[in-house]
C-alpha atoms as a PDB file:
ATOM      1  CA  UNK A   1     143.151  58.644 138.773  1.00  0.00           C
ATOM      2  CA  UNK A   2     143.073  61.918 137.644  1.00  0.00           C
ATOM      3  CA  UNK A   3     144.451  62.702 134.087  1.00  0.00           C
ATOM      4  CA  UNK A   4     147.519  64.956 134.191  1.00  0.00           C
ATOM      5  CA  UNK A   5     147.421  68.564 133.957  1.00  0.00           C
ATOM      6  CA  UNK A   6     149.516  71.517 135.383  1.00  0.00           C
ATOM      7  CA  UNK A   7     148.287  71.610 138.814  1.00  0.00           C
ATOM      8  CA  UNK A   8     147.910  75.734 139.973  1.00  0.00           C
ATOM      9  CA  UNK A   9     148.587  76.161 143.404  1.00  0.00           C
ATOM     10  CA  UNK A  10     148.207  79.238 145.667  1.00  0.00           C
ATOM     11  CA  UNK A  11     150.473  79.446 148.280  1.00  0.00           C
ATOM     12  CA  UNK A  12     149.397  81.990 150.961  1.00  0.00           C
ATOM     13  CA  UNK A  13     152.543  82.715 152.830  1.00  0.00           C
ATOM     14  CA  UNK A  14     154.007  86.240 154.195  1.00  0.00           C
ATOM     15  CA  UNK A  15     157.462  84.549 155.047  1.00  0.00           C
ATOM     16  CA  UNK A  16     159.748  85.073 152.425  1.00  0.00           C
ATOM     17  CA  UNK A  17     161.992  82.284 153.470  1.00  0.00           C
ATOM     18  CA  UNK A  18     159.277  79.922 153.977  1.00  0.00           C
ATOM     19  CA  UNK A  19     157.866  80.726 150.107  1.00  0.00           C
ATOM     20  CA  UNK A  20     161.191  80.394 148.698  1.00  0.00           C
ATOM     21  CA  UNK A  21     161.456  77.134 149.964  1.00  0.00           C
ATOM     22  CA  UNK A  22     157.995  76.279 148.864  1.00  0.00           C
ATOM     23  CA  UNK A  23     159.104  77.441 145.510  1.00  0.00           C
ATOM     24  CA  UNK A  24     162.843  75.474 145.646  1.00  0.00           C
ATOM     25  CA  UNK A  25     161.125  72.965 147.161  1.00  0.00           C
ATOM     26  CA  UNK A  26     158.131  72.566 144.153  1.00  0.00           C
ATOM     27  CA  UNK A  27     160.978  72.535 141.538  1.00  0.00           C
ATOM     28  CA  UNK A  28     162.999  69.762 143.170  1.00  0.00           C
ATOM     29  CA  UNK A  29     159.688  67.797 143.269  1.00  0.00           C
ATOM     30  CA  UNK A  30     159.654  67.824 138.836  1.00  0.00           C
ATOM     31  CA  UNK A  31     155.982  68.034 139.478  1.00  0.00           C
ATOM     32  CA  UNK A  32     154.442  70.205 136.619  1.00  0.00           C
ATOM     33  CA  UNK A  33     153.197  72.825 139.078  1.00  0.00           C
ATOM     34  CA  UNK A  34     152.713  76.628 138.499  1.00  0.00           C
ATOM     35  CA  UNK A  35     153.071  78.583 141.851  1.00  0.00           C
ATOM     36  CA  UNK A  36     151.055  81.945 142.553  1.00  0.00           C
ATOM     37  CA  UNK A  37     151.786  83.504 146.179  1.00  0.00           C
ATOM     38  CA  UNK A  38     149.834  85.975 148.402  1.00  0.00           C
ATOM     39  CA  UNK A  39     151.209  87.363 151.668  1.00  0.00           C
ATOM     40  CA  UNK A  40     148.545  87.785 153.438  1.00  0.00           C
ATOM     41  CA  UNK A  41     144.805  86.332 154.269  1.00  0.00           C
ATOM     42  CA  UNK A  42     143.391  89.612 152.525  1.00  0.00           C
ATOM     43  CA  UNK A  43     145.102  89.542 149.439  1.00  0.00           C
ATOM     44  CA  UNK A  44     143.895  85.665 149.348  1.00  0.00           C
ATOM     45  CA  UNK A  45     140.486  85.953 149.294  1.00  0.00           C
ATOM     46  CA  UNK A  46     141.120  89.071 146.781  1.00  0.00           C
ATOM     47  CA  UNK A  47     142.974  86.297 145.076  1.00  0.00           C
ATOM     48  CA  UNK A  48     140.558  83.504 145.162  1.00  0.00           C
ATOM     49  CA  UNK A  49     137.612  86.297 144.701  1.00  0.00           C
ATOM     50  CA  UNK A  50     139.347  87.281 141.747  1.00  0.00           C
ATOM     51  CA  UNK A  51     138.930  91.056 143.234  1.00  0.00           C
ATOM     52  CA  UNK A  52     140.677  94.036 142.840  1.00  0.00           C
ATOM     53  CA  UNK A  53     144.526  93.707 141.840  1.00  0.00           C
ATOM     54  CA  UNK A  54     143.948  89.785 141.036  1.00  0.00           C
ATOM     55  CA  UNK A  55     140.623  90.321 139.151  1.00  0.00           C
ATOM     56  CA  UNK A  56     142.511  88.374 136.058  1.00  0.00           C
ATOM     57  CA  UNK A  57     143.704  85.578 138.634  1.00  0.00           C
ATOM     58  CA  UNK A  58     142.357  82.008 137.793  1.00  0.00           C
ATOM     59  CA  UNK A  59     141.509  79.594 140.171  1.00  0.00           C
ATOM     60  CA  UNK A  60     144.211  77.623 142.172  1.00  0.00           C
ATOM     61  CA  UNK A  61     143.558  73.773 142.071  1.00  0.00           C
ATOM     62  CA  UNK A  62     145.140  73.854 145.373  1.00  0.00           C
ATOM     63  CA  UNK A  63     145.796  76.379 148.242  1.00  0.00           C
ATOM     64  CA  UNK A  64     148.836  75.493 150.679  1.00  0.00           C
ATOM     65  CA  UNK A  65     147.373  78.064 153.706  1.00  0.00           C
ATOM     66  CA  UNK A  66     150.183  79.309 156.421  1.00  0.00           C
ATOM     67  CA  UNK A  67     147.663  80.263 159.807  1.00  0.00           C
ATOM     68  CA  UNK A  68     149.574  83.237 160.820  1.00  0.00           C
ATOM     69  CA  UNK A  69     149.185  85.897 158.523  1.00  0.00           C
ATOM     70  CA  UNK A  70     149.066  89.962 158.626  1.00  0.00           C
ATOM     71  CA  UNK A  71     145.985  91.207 157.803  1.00  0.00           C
ATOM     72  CA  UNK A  72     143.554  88.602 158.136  1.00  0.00           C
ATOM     73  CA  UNK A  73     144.656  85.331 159.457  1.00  0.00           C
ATOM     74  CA  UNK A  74     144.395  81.935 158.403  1.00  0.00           C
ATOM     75  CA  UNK A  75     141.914  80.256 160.016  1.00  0.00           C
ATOM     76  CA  UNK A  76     139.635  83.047 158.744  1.00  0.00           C
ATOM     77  CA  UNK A  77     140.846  82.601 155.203  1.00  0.00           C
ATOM     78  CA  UNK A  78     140.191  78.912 155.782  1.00  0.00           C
ATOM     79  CA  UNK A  79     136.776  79.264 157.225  1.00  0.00           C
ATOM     80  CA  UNK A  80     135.601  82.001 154.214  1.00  0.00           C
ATOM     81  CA  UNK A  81     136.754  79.473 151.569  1.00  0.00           C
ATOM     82  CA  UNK A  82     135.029  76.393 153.323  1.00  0.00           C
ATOM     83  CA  UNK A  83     131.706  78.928 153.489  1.00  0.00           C
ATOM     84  CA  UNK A  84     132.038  79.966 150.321  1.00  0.00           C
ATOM     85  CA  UNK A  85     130.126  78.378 147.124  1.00  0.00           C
ATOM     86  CA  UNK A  86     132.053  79.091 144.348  1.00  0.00           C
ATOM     87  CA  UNK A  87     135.161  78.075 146.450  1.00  0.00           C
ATOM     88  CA  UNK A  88     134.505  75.251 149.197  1.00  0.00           C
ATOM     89  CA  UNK A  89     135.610  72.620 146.579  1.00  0.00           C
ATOM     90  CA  UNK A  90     138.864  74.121 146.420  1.00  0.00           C
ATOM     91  CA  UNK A  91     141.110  71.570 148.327  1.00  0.00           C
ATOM     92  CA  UNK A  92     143.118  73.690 151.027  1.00  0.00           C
ATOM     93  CA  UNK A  93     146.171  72.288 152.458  1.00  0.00           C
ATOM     94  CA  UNK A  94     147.209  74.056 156.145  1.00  0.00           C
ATOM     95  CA  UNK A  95     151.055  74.410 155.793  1.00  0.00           C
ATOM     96  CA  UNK A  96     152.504  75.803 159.168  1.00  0.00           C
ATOM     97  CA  UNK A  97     154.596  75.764 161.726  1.00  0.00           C
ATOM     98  CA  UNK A  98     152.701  74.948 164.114  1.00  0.00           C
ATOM     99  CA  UNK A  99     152.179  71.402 165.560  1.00  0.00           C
ATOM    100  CA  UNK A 100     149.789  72.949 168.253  1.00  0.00           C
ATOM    101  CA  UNK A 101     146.924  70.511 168.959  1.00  0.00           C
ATOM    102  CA  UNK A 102     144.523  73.346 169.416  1.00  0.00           C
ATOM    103  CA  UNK A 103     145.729  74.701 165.837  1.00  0.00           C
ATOM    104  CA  UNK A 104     145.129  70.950 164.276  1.00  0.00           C
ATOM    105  CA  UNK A 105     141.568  71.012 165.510  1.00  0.00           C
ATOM    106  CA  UNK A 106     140.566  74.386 164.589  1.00  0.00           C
ATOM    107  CA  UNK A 107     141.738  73.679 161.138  1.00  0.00           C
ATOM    108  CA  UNK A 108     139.895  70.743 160.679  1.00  0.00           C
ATOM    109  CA  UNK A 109     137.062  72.105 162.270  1.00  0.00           C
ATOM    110  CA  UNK A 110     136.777  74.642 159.400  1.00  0.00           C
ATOM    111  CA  UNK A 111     137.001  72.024 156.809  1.00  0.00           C
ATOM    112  CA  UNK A 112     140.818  71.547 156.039  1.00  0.00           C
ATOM    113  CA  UNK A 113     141.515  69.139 153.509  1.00  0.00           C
ATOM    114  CA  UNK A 114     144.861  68.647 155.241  1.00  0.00           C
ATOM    115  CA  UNK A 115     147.245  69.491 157.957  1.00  0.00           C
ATOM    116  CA  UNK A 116     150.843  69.574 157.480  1.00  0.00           C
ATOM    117  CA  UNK A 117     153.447  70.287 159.539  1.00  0.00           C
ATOM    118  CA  UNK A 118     156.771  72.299 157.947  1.00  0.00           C
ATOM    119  CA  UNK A 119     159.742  70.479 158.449  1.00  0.00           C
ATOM    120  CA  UNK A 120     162.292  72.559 159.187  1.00  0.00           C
ATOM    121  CA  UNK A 121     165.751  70.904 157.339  1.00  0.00           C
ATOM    122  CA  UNK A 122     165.212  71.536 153.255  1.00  0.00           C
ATOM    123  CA  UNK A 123     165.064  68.174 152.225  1.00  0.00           C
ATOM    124  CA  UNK A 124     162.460  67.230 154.611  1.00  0.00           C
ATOM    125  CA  UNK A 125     160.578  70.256 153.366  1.00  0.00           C
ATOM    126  CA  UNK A 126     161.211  68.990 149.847  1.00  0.00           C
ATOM    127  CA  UNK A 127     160.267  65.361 150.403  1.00  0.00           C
ATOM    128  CA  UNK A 128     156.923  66.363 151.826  1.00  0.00           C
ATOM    129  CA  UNK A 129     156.356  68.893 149.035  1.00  0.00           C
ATOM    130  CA  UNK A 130     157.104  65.966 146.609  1.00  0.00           C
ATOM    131  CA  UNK A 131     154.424  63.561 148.405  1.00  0.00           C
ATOM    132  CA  UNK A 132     151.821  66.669 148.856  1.00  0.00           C
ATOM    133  CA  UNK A 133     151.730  67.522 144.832  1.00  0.00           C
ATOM    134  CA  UNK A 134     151.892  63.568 143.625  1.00  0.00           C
ATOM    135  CA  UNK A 135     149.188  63.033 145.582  1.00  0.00           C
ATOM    136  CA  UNK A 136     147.184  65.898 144.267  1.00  0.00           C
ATOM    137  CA  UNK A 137     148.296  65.509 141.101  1.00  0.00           C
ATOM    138  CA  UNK A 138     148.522  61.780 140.295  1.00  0.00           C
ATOM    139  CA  UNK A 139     146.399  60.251 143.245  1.00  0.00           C
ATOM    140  CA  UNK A 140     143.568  62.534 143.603  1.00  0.00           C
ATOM    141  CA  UNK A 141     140.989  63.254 142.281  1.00  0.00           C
ATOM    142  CA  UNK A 142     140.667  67.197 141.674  1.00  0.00           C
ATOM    143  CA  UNK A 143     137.360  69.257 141.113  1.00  0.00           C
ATOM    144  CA  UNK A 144     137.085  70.627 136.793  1.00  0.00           C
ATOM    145  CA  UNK A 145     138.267  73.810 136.383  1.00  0.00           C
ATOM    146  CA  UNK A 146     135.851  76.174 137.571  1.00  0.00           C
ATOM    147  CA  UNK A 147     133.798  74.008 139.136  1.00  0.00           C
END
């Protein structure tokens, strides 16, 4: 088991409905969490990269990925971290809408450590935010910071 620590997570998510229920949804959960969001798939890998505006960001233990972004979308986000060195360990979890079976695939063809559906009612959401973070947090095993 992993020994407890505040688990960072980067949520990349360009609804603003959708991220404040992440973030409602992460507090209901009394996980110790800190929550950093991005709205787009450029401004993640700037993020992740530690590049430009986010050059004194620190690495996310976690990255909940929505596939429809502006800018650059997710499956390209997802297939840049899972190529990249310094971030492939990162786990990323897809969090969409979309139950598409093509969408699944692709996701786990570019090395997604997870696929989860967003429930629509708030509770749902906040149940499976609950069982998403206690299993990162208290079940899993997570790469060292920085590693």
């Amino acid at each position: 088991m992993s020994l407890p620590r505040t688990l960072d997570i980067l949520l990349v998510e360009d609804s603003d409905t959708d991220a404040l229920l992440a973030t409602e949804a992460i507090a209901a959960a009394a996980v110790d969490a800190r929550l950093h969001r991005v709205v787009d798939g450029l401004a993640a890998m700037d993020y992740l990269l530690a590049r430009g505006a986010y050059a004194q960001a620190q690495r996310p233990d976690l990255v909940l990925l929505d596939l429809n972004l502006p800018r650059r979308d997710g499956r390209e986000v997802l297939a840049e971290i899972k190529q990249t060195e310094t971030l492939r360990r990162i786990p990323v979890v897809v969090l969409t809408t979309s139950a598409y079976e093509q969408d699944v695939l692709s996701a786990y063809d570019r090395h997604a450590n997870c696929y989860v559906v967003k429930p629509v009612d708030f509770h749902e959401f906040v149940e499976a935010m609950k069982r998403l973070e206690r299993f990162w947090l208290e079940t899993a095993v997570l790469p060292p910071h920085g590693a």
